[in-house]
N, C-alpha and C. Protein backbone atom coordinates (compact mmCIF):
# COMPACT_ATOMS: atom_id res chain seq x y z
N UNK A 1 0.85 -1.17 0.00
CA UNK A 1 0.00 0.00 0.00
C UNK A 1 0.90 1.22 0.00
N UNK A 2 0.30 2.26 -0.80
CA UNK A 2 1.18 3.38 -1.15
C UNK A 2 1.04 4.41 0.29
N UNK A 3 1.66 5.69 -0.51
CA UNK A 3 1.39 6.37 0.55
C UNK A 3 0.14 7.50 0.16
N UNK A 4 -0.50 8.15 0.87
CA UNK A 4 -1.63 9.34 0.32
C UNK A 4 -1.38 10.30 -0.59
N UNK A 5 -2.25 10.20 -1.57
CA UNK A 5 -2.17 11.21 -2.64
C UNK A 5 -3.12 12.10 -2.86
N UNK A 6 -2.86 13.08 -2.54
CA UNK A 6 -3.71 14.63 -2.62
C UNK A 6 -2.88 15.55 -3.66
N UNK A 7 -3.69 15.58 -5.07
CA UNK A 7 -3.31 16.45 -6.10
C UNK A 7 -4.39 17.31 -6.81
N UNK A 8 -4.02 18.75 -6.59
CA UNK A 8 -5.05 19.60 -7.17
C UNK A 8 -5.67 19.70 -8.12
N UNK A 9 -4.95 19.06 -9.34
CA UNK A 9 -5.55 19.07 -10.98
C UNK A 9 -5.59 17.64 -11.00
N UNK A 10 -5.28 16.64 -10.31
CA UNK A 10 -5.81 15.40 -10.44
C UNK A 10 -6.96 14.98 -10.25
N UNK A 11 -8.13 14.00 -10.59
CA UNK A 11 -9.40 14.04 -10.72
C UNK A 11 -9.14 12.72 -9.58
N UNK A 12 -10.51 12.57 -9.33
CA UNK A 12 -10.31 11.89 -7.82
C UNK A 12 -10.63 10.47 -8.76
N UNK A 13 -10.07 9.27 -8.29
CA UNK A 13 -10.03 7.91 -8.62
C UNK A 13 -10.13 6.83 -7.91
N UNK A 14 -10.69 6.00 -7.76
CA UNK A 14 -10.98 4.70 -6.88
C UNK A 14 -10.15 4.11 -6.76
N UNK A 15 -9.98 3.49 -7.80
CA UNK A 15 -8.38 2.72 -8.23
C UNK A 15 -7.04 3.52 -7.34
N UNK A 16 -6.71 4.82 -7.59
CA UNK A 16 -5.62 5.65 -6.86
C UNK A 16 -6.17 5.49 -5.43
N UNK A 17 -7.52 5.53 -4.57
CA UNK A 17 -7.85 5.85 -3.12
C UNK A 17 -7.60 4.57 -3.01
N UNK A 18 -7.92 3.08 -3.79
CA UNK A 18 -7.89 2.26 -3.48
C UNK A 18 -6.41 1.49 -3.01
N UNK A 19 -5.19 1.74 -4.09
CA UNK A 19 -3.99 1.10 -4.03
C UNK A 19 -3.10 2.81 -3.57
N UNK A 20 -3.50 3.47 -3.27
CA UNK A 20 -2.47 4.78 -2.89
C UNK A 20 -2.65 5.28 -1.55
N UNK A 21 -3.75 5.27 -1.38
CA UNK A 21 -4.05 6.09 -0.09
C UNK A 21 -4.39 5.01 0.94
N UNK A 22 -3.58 5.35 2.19
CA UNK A 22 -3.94 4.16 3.38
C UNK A 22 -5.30 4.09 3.71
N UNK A 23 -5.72 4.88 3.34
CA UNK A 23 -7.49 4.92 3.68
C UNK A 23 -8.60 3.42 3.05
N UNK A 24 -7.90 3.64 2.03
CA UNK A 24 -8.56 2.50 1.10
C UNK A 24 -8.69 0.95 1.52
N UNK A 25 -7.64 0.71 2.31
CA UNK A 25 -7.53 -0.63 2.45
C UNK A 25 -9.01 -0.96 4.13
N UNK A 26 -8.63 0.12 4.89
CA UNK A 26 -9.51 0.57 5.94
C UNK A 26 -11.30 0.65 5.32
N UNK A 27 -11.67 1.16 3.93
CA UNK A 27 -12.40 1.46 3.63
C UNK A 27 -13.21 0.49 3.08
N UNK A 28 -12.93 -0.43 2.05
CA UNK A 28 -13.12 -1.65 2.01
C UNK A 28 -13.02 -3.11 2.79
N UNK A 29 -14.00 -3.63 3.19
CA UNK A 29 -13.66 -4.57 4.22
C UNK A 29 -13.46 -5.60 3.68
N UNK A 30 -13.31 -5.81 2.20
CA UNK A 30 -12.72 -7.10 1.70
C UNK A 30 -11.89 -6.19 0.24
N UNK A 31 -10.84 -5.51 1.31
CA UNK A 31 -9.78 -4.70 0.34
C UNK A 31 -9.28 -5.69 -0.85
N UNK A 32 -8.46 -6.80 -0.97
CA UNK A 32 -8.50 -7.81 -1.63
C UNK A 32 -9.12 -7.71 -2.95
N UNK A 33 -10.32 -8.24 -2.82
CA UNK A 33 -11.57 -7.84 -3.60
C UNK A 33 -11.55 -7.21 -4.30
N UNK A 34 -11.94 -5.72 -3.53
CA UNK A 34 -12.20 -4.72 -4.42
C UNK A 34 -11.30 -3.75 -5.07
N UNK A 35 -10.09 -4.26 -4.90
CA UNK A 35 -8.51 -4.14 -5.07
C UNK A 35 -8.57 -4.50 -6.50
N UNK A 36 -8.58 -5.88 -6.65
CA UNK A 36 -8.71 -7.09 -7.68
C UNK A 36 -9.82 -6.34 -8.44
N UNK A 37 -10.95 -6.31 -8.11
CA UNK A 37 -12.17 -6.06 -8.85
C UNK A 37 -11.56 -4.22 -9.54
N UNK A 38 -11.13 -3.21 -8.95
CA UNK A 38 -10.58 -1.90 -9.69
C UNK A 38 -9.76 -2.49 -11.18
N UNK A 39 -8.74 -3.41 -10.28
CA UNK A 39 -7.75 -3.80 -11.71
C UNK A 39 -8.12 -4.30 -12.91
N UNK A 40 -9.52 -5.50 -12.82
CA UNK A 40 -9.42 -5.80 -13.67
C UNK A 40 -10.68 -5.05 -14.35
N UNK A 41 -11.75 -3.82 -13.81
CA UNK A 41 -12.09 -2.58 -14.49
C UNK A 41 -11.56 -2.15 -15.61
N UNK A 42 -10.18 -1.55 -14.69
CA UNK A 42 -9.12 -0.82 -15.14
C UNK A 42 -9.04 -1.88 -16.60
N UNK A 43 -8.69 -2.57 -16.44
CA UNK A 43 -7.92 -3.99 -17.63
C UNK A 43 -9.52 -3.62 -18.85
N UNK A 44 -10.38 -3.74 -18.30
CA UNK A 44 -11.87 -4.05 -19.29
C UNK A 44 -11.91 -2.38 -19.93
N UNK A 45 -11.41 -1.66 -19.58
CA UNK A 45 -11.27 0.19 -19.93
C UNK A 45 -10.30 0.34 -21.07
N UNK A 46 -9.00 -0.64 -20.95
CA UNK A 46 -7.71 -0.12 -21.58
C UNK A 46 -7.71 -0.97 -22.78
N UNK A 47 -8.90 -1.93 -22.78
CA UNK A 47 -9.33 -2.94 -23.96
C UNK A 47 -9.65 -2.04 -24.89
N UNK A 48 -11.16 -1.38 -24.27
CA UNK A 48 -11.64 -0.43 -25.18
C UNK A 48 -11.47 0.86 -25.54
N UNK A 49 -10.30 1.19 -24.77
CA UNK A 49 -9.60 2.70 -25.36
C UNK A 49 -8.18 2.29 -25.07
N UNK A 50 -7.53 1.99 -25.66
CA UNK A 50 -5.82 1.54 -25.36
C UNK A 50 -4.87 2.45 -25.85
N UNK A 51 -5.90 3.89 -26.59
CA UNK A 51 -5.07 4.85 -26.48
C UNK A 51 -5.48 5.99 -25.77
N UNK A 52 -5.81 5.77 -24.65
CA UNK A 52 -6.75 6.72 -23.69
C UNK A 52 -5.36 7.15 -22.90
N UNK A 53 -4.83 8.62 -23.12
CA UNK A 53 -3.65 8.64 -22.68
C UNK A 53 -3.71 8.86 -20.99
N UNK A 54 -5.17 9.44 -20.52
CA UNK A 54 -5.46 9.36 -18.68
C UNK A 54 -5.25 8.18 -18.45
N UNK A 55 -5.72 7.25 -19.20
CA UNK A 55 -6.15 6.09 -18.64
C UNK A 55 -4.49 5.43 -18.50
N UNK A 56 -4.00 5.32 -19.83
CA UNK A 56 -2.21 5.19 -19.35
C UNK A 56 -1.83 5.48 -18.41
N UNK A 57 -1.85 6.80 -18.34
CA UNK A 57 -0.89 7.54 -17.09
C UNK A 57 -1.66 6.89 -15.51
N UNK A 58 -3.09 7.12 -15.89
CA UNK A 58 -2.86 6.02 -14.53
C UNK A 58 -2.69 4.63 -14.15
N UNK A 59 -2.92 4.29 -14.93
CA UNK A 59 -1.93 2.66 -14.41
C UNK A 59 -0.75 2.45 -14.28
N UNK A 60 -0.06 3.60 -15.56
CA UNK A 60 1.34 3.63 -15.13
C UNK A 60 1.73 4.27 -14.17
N UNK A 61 0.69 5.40 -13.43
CA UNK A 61 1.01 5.77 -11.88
C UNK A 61 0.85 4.78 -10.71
N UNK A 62 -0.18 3.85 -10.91
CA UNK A 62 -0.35 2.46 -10.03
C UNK A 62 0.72 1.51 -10.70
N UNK A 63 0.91 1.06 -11.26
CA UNK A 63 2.03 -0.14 -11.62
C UNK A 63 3.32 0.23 -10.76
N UNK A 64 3.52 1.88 -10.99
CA UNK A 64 5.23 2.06 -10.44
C UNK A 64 5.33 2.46 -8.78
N UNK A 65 3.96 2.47 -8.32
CA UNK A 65 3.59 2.90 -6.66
C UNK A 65 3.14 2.46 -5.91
N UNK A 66 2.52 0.65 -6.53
CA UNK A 66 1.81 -0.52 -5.97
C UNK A 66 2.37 -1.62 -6.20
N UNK A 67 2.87 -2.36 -5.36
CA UNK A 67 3.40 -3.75 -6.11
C UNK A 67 1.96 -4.93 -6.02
N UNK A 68 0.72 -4.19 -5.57
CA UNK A 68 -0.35 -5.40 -5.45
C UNK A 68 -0.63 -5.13 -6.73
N UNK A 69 -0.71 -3.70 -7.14
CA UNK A 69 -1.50 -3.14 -8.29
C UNK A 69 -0.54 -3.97 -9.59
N UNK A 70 0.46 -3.78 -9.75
CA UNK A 70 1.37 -4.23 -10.65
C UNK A 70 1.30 -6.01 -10.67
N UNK A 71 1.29 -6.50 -9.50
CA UNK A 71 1.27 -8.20 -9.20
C UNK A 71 -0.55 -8.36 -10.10
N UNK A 72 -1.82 -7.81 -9.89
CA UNK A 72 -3.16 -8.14 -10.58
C UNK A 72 -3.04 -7.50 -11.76
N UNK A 73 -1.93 -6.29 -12.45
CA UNK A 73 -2.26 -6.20 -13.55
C UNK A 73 -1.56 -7.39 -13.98
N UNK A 74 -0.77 -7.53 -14.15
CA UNK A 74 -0.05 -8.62 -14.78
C UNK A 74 -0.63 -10.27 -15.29
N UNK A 75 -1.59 -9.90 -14.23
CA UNK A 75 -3.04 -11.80 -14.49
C UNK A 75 -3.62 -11.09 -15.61
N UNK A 76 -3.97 -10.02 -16.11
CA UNK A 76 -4.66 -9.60 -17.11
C UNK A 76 -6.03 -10.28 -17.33
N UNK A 77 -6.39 -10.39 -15.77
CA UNK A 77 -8.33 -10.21 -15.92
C UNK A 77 -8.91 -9.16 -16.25
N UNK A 78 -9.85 -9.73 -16.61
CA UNK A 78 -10.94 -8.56 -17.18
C UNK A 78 -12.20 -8.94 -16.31
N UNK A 79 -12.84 -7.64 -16.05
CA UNK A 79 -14.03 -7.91 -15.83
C UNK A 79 -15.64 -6.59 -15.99
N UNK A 80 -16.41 -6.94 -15.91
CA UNK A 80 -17.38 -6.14 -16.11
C UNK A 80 -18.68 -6.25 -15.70
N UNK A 81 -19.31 -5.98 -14.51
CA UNK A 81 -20.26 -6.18 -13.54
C UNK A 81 -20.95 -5.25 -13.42
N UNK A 82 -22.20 -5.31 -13.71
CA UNK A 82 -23.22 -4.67 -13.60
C UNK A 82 -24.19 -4.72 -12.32
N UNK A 83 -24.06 -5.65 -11.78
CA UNK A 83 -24.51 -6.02 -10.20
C UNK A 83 -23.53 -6.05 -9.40
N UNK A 84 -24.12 -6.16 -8.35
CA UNK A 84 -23.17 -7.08 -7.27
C UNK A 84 -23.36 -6.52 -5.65
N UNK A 85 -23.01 -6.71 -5.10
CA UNK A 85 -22.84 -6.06 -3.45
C UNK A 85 -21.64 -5.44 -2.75
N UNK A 86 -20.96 -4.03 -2.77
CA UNK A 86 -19.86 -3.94 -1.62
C UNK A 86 -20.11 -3.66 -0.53
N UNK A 87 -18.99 -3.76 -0.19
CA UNK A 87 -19.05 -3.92 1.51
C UNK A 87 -18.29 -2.74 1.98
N UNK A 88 -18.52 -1.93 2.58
CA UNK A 88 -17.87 -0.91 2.80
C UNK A 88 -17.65 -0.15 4.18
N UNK A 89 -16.61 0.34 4.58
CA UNK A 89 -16.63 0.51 6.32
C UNK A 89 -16.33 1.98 6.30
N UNK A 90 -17.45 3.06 6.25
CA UNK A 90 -17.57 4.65 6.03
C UNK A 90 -16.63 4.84 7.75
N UNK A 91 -16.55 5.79 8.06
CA UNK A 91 -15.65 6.49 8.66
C UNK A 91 -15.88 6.32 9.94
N UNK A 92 -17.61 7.13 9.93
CA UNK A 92 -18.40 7.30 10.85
C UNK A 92 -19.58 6.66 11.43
N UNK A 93 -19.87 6.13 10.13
CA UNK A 93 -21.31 5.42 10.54
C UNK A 93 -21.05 3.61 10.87
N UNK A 94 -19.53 3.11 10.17
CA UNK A 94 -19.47 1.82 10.32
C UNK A 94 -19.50 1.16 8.75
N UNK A 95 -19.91 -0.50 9.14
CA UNK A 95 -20.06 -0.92 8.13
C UNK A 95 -21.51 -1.10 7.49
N UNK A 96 -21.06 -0.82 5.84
CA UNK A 96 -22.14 -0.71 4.82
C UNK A 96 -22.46 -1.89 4.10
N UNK A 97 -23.39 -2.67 3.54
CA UNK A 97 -23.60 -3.85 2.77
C UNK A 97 -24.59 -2.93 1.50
N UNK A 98 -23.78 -2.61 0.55
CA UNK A 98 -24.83 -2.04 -0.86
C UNK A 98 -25.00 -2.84 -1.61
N UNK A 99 -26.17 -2.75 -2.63
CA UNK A 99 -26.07 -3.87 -3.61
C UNK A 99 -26.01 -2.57 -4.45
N UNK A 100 -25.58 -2.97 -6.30
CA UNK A 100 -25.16 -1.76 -6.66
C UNK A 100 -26.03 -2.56 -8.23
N UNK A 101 -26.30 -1.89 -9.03
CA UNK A 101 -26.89 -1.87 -10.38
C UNK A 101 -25.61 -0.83 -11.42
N UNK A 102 -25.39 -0.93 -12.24
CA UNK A 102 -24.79 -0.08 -13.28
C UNK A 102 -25.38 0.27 -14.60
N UNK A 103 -25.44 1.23 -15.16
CA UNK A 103 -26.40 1.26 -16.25
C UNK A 103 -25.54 2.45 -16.87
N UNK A 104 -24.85 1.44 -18.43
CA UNK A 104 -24.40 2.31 -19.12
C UNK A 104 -25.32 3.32 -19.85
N UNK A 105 -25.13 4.63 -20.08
CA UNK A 105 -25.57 5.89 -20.86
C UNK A 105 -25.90 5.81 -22.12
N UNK A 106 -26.43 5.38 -22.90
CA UNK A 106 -26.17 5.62 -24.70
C UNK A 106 -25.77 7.00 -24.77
N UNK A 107 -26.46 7.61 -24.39
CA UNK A 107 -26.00 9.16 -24.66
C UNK A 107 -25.00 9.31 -24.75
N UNK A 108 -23.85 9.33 -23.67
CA UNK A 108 -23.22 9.49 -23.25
C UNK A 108 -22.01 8.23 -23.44
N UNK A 109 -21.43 7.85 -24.68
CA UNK A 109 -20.69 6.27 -24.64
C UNK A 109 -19.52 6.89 -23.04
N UNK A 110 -19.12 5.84 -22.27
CA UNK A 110 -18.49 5.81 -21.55
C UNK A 110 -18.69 6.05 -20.32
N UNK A 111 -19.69 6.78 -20.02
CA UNK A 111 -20.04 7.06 -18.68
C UNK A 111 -21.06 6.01 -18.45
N UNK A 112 -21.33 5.53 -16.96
CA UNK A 112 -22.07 4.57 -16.94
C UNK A 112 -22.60 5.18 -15.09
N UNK A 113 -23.94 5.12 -14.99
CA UNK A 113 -24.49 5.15 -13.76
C UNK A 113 -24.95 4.21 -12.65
N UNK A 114 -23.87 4.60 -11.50
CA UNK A 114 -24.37 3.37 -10.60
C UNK A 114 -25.42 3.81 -9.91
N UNK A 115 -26.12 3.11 -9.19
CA UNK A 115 -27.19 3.40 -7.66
C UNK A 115 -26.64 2.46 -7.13
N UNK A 116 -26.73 2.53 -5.88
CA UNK A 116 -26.01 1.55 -4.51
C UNK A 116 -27.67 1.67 -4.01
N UNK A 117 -27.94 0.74 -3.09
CA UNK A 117 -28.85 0.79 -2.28
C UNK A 117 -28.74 -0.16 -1.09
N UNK A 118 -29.33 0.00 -0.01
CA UNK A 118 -29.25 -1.20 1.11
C UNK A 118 -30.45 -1.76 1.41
N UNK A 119 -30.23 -3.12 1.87
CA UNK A 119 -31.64 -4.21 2.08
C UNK A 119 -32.55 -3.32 2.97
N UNK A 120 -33.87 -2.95 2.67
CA UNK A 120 -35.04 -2.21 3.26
C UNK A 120 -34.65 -3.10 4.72
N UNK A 121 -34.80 -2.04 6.05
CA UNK A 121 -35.07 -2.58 7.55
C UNK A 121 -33.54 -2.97 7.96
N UNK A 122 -32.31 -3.12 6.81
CA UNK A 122 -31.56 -3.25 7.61
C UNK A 122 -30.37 -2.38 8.45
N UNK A 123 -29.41 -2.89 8.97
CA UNK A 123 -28.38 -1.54 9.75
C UNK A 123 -27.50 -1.20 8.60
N UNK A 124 -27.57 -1.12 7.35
CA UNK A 124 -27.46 -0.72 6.14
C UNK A 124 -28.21 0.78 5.94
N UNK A 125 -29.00 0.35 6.01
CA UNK A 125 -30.39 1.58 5.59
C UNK A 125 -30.45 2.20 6.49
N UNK A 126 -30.44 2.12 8.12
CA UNK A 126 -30.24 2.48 9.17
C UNK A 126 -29.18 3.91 8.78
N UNK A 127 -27.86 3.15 8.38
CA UNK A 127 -26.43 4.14 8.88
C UNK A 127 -26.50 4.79 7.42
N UNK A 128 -27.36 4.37 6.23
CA UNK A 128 -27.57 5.21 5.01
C UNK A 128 -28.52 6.73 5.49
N UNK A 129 -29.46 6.53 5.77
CA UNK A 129 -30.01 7.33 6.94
C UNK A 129 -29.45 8.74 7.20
N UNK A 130 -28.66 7.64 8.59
CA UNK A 130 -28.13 9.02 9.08
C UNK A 130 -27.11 9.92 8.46
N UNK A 131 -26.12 9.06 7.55
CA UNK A 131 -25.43 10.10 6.91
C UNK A 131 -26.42 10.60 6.12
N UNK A 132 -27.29 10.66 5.13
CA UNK A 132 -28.13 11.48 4.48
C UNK A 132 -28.43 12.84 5.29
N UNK A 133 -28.72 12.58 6.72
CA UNK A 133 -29.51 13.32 7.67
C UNK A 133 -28.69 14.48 7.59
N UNK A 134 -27.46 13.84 8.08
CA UNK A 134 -26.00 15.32 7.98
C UNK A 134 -26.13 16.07 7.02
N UNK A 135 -26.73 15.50 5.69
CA UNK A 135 -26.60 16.76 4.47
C UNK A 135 -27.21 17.32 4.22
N UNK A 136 -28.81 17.14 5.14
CA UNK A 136 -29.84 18.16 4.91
C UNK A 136 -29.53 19.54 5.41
N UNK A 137 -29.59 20.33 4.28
CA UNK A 137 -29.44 21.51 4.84
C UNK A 137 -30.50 22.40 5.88
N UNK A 138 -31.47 22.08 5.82
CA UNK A 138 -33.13 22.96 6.76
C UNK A 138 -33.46 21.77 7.20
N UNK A 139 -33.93 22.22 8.36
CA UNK A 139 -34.44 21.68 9.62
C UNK A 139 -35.97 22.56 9.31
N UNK A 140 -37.13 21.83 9.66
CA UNK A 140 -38.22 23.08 10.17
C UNK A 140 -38.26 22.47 11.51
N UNK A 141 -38.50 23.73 12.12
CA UNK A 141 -38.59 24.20 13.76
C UNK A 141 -40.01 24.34 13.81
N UNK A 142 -39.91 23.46 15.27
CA UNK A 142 -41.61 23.07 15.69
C UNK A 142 -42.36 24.57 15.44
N UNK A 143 -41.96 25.11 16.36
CA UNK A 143 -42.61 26.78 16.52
C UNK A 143 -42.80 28.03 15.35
N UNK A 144 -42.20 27.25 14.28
CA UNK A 144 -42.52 28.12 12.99
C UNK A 144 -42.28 27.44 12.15
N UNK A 145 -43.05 28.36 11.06
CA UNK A 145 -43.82 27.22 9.69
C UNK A 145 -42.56 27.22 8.62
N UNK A 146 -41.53 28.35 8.61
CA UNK A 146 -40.68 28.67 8.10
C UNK A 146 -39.26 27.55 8.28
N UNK A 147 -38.87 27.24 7.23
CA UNK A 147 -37.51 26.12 7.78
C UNK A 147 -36.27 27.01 7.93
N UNK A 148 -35.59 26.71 8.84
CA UNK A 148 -34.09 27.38 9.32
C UNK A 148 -32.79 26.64 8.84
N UNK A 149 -31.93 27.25 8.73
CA UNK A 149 -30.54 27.02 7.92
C UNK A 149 -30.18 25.72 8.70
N UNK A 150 -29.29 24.68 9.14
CA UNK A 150 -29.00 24.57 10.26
C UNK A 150 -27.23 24.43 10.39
């Protein structure tokens, strides 16, 4: 595992939080996995644009700063999942169980939209919840009809 990378004109990346930043391995509870599962993304991306010069530069920034990243490119799996479930351990709230859907764009070739969601009733949906709660910006206050900043 690398060390943390915070760069201003760099665009934020899974793959980089995943094999660069110590956070990542903490963040995923079956780091392994979803380690493996970025790379061989990454691998199913560089199929279909192999002259995508971002896409170069970052693997060749993971190959020369990860020896896990460099050890799974080298199996040269591929993969491409449209379902599935991660598992994820947020900061504050604990651990997450999402199931996730992907749905590529026509519009748009290349971009593809996930939704995550958690099993209705469980401590999934629970701790989905409360972080939501943090981002509401207005509260309404019993005593007036008007909602306040908070």
């Amino acid at each position: 595992m690398g060390t943390s990378v915070r760069h201003p004109t760099r665009q934020a990346n899974l793959a980089r939080f995943a094999f660069l930043d110590p956070r990542g391995a903490d963040f995923y509870t079956d780091w392994p996995d979803a380690a493996k599962g970025a790379v061989a993304l990454l691998r199913t991306e560089a199929g279909r644009a192999p002259h995508d010069e971002a896409l170069t530069a970052l693997v060749g920034e993971l190959a020369t700063r990860s020896d896990e990243f460099r050890t799974w490119w080298a199996t040269h799996d591929v993969r491409l999942h449209c379902t599935g479930v991660k598992r994820l351990r947020h900061p504050e709230v604990g651990e997450l169980t999402l199931t996730f859907n992907a749905l590529d764009l026509p519009a748009d070739p290349g971009l593809t939209l996930t939704a995550y969601t958690a099993e209705p009733n469980s401590p999934s949906e629970e701790r989905l919840r409360l972080l939501a709660s943090w981002s509401t910006p207005f509260t309404q206050n019993p005593s007036s009809s008007a909602p306040e900043r908070t």
